[in-house]
C-alpha atoms as a PDB file:
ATOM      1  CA  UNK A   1      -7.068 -17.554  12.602  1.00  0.00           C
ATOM      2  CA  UNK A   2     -10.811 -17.195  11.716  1.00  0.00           C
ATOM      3  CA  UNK A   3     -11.584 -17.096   7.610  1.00  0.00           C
ATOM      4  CA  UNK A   4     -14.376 -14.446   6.695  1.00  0.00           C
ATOM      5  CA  UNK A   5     -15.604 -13.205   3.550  1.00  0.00           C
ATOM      6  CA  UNK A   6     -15.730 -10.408   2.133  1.00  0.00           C
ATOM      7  CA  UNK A   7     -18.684  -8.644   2.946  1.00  0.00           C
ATOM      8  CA  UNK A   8     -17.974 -10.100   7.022  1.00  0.00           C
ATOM      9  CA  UNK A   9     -14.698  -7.873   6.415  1.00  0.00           C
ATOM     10  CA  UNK A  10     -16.273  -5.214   4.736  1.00  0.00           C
ATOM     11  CA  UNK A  11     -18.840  -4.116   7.476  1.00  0.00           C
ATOM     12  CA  UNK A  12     -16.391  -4.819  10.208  1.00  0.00           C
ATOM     13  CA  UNK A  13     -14.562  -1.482   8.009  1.00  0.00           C
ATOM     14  CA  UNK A  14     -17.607   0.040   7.576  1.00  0.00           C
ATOM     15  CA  UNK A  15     -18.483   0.159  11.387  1.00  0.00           C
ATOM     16  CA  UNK A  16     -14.849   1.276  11.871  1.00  0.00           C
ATOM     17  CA  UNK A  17     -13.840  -2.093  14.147  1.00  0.00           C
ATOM     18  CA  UNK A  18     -10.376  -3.845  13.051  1.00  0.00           C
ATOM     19  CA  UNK A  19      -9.701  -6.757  10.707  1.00  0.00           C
ATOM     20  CA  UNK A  20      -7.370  -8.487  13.450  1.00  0.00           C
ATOM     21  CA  UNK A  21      -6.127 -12.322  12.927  1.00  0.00           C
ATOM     22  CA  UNK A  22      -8.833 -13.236  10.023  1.00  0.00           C
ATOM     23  CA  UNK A  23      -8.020 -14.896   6.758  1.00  0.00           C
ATOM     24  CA  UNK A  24      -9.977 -12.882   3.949  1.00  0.00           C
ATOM     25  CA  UNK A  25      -9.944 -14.383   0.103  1.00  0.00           C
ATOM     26  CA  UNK A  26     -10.930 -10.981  -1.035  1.00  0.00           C
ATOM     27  CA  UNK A  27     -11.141  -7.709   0.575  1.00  0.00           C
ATOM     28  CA  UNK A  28     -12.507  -5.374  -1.675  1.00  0.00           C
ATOM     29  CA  UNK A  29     -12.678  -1.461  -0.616  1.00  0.00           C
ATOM     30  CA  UNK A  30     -13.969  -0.511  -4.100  1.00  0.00           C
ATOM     31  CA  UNK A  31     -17.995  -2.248  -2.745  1.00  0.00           C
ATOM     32  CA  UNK A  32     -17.507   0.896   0.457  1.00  0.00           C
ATOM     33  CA  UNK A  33     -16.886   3.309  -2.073  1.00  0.00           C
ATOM     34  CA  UNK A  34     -14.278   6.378  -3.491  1.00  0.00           C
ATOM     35  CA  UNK A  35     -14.123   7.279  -0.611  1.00  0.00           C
ATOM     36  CA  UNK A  36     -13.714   5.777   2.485  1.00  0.00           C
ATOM     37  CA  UNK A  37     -14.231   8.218   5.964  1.00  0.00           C
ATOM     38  CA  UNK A  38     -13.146   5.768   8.543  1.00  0.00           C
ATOM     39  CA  UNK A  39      -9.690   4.661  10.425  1.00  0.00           C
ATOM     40  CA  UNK A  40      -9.116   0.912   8.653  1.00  0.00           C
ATOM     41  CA  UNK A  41      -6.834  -1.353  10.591  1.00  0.00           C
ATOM     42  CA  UNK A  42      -5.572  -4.370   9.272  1.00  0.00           C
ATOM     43  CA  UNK A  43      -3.378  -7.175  11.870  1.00  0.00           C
ATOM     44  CA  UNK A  44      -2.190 -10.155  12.359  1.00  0.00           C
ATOM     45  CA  UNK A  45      -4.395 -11.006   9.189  1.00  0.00           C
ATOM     46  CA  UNK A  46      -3.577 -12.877   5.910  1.00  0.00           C
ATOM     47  CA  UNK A  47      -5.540 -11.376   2.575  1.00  0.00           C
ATOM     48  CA  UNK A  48      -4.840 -12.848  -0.741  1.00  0.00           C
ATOM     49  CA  UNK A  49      -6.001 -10.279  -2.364  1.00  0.00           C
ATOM     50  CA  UNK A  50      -6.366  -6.388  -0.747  1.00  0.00           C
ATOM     51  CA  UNK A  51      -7.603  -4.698  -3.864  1.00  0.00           C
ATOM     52  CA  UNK A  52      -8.602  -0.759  -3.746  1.00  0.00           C
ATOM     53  CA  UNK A  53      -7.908   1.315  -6.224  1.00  0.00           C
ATOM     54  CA  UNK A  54      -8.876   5.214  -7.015  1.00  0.00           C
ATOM     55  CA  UNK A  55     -10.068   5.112  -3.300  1.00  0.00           C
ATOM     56  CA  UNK A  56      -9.818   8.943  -1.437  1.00  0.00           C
ATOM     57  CA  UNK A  57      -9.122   7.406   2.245  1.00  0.00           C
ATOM     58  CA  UNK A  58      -9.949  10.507   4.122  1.00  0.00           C
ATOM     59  CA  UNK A  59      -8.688   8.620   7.575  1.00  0.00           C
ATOM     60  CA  UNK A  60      -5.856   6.308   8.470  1.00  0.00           C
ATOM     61  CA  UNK A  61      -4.851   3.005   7.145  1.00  0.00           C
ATOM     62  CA  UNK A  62      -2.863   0.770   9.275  1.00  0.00           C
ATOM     63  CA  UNK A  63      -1.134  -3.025   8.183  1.00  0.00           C
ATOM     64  CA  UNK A  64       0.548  -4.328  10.076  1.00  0.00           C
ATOM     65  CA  UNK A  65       1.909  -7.951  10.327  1.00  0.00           C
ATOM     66  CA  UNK A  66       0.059  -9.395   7.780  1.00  0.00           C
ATOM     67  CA  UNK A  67       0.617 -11.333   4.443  1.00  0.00           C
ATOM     68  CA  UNK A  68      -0.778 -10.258   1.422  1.00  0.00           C
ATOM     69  CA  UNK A  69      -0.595 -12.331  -1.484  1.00  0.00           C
ATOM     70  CA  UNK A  70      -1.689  -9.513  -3.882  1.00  0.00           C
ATOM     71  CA  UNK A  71      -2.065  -5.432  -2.976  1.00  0.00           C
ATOM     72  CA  UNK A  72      -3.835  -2.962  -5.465  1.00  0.00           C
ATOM     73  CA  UNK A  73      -3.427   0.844  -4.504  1.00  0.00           C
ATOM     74  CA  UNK A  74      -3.473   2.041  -7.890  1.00  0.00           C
ATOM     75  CA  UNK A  75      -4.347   5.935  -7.692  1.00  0.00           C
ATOM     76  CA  UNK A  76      -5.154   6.143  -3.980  1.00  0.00           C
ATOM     77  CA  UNK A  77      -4.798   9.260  -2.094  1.00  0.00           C
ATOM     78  CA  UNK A  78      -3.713   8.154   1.305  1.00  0.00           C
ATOM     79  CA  UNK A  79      -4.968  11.418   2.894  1.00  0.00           C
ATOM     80  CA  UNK A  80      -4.862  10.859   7.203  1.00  0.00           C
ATOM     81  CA  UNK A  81      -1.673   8.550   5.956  1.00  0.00           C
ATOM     82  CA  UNK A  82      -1.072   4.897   5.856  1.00  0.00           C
ATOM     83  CA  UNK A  83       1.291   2.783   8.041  1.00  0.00           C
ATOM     84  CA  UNK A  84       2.484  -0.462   6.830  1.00  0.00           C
ATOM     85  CA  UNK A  85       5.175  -2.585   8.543  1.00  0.00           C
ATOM     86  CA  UNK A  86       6.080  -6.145   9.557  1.00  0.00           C
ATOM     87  CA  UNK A  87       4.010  -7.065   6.482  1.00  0.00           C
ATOM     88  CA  UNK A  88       4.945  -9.608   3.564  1.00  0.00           C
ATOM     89  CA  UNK A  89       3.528  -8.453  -0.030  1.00  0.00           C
ATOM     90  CA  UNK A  90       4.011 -11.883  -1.969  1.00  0.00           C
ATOM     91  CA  UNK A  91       3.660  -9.591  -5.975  1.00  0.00           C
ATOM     92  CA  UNK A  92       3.604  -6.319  -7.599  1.00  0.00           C
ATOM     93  CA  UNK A  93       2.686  -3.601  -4.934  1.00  0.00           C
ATOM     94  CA  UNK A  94       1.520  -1.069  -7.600  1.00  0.00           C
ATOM     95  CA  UNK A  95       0.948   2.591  -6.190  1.00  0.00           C
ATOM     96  CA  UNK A  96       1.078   4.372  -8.931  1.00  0.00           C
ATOM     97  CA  UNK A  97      -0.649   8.186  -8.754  1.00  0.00           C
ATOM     98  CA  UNK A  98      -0.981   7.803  -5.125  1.00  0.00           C
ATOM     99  CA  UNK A  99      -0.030   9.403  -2.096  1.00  0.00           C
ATOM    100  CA  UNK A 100      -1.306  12.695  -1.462  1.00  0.00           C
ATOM    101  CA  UNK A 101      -0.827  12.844   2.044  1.00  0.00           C
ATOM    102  CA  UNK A 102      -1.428  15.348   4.681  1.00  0.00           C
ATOM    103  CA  UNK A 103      -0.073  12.712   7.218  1.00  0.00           C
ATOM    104  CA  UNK A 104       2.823  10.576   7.022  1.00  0.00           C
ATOM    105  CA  UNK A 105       3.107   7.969   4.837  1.00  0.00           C
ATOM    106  CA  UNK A 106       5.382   5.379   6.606  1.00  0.00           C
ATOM    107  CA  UNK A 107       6.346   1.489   4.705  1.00  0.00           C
ATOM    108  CA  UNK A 108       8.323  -0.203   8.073  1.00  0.00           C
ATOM    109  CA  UNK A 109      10.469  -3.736   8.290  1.00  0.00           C
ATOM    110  CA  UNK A 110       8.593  -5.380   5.214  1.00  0.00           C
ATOM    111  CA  UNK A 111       9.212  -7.522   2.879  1.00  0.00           C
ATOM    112  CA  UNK A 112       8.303  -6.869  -0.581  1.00  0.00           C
ATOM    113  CA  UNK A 113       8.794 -10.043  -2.945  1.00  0.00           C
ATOM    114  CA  UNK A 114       7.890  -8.118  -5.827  1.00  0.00           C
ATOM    115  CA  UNK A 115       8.489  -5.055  -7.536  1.00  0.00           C
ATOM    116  CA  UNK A 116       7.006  -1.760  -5.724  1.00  0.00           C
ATOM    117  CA  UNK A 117       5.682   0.540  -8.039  1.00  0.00           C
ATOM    118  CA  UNK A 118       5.854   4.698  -7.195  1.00  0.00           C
ATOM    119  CA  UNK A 119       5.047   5.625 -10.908  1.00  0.00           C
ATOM    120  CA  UNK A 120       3.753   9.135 -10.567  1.00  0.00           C
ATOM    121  CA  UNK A 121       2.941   9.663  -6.546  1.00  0.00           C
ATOM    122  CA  UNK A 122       3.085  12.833  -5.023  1.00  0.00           C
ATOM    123  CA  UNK A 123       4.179  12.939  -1.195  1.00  0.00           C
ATOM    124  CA  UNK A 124       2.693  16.127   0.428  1.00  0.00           C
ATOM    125  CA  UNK A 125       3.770  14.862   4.084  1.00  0.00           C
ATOM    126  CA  UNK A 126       6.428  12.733   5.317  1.00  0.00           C
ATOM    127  CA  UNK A 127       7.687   9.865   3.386  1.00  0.00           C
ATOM    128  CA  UNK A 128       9.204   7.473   5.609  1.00  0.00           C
ATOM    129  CA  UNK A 129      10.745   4.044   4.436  1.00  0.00           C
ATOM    130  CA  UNK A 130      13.106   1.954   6.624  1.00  0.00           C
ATOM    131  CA  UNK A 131      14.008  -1.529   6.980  1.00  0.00           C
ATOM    132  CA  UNK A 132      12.882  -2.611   4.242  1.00  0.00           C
ATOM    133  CA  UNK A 133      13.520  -5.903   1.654  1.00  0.00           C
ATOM    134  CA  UNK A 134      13.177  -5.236  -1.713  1.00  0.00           C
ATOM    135  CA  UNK A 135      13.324  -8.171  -3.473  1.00  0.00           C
ATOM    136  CA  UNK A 136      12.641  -6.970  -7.639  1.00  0.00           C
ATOM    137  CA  UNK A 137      13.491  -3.351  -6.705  1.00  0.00           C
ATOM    138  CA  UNK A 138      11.649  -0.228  -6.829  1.00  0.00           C
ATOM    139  CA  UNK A 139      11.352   3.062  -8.219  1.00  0.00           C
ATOM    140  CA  UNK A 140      11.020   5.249  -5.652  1.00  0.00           C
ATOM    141  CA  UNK A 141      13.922   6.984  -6.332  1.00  0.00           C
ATOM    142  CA  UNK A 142      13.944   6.206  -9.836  1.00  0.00           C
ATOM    143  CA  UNK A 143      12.500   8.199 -12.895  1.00  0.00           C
ATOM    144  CA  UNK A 144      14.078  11.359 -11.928  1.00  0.00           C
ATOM    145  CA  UNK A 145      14.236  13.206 -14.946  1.00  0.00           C
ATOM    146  CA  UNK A 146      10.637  11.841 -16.271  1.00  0.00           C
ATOM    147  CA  UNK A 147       7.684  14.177 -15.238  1.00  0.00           C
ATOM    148  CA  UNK A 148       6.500  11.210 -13.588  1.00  0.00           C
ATOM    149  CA  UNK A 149       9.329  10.489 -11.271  1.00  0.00           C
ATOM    150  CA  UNK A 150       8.084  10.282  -7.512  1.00  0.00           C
ATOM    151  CA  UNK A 151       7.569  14.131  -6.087  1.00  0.00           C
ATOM    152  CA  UNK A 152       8.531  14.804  -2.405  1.00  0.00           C
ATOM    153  CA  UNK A 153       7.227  18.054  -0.627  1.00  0.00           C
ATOM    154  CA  UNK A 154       9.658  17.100   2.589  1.00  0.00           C
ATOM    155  CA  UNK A 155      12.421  15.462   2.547  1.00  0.00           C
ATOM    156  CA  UNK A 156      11.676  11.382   2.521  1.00  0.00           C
ATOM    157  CA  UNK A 157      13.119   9.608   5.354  1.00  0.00           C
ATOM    158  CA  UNK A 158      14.766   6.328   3.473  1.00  0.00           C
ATOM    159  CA  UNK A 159      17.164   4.321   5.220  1.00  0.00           C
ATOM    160  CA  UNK A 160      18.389   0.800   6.033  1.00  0.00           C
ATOM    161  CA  UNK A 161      16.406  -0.673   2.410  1.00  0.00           C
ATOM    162  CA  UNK A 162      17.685  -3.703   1.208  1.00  0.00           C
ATOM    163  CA  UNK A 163      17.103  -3.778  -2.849  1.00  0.00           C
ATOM    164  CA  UNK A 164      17.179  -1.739  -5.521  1.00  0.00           C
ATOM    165  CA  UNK A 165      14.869   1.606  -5.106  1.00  0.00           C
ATOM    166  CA  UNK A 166      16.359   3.824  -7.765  1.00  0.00           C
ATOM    167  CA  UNK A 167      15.169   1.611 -10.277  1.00  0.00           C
ATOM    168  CA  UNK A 168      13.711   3.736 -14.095  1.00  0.00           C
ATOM    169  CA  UNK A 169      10.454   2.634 -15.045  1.00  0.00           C
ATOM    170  CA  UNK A 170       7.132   0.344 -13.499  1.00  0.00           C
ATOM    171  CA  UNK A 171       9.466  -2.941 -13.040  1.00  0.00           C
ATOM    172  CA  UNK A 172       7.334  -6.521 -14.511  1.00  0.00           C
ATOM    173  CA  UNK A 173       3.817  -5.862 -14.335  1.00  0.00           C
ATOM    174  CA  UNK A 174       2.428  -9.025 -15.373  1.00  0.00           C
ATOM    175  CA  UNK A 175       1.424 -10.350 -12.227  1.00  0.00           C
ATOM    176  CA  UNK A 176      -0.495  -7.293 -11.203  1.00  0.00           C
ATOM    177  CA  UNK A 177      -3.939  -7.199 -12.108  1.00  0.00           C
ATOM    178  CA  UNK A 178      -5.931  -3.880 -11.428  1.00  0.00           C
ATOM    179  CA  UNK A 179      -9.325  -5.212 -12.567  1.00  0.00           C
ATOM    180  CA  UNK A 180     -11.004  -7.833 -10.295  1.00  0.00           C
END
């Protein structure tokens, strides 16, 4: 596995080529911009810290057998969808206000060491989550009679979790960190 920096991983995005079996200290989609109009695909890759909140990713997002010590999708809009699966997420996967999909948003055989934060998203597509670990819970299901309980358009497809994914409120956020 080759290491790269940031901006090595960052034009590899921009010019719409994979980040495929790279180690990356800190991938930072904020330095593209709000809004990102290209496919990213992420494999075989280990990021310590994947960090891109209030992005508007107007094409798809694919991870997919990676580990990633830290994730930040705080408000993103997930708009072509976003496929993640076979991937280890080491902390606080925090996706509050996000979502918004017109394609199907699909989390796939991953492990999830920390808690996994839906405060607030809004699923416009398909919601699929199977196979899951969730090892400090979740609140995807939880919240359900706050007006920022997770809101589903079609019926999610949710099945064989391990973990807790009713869970009320935004589980320990001390080890996520939104600001860089």
């Amino acid at each position: 596995m080759k290491r790269i920096d940031s901006s090595e991983a960052l034009k590899l995005i921009s010019l719409g080529k994979p980040i495929d079996r790279y180690e990356i200290d800190m991938l930072d989609l904020t330095k593209i911009g709000t809004e990102i109009n290209v496919a990213i695909t992420v494999k075989n890759s280990i990021i310590n810290h994947f960090y891109s909140p209030s992005i508007k990713f107007q094409q798809k997002m694919i991870i997919e057998d990676c580990q990633l010590s830290r994730c930040t999708f705080n408000y993103v809009y997930f708009v072509r969808g976003i496929t993640i699966q076979n991937t280890v997420v080491q902390s606080y996967l925090d996706l509050e206000a996000g979502g918004h999909n017109e394609e199907p948003f699909i989390l796939r055989h991953n492990t999830f060491m920390g808690f996994v934060n839906f405060f607030d998203c809004w699923f416009k597509n398909d919601l699929i989550v199977e196979n899951n670990i969730f090892r400090k819970g979740s609140n995807l299901l939880g919240n359900k009679e706050e007006p920022y309980g997770v809101r589903f358009e079609k019926k999610p497809m949710i099945r064989g979790n391990q973990g807790d994914i009713d869970l009320n409120g935004e589980g320990e956020r001390s080890d996520n960190v939104i600001l860089v």
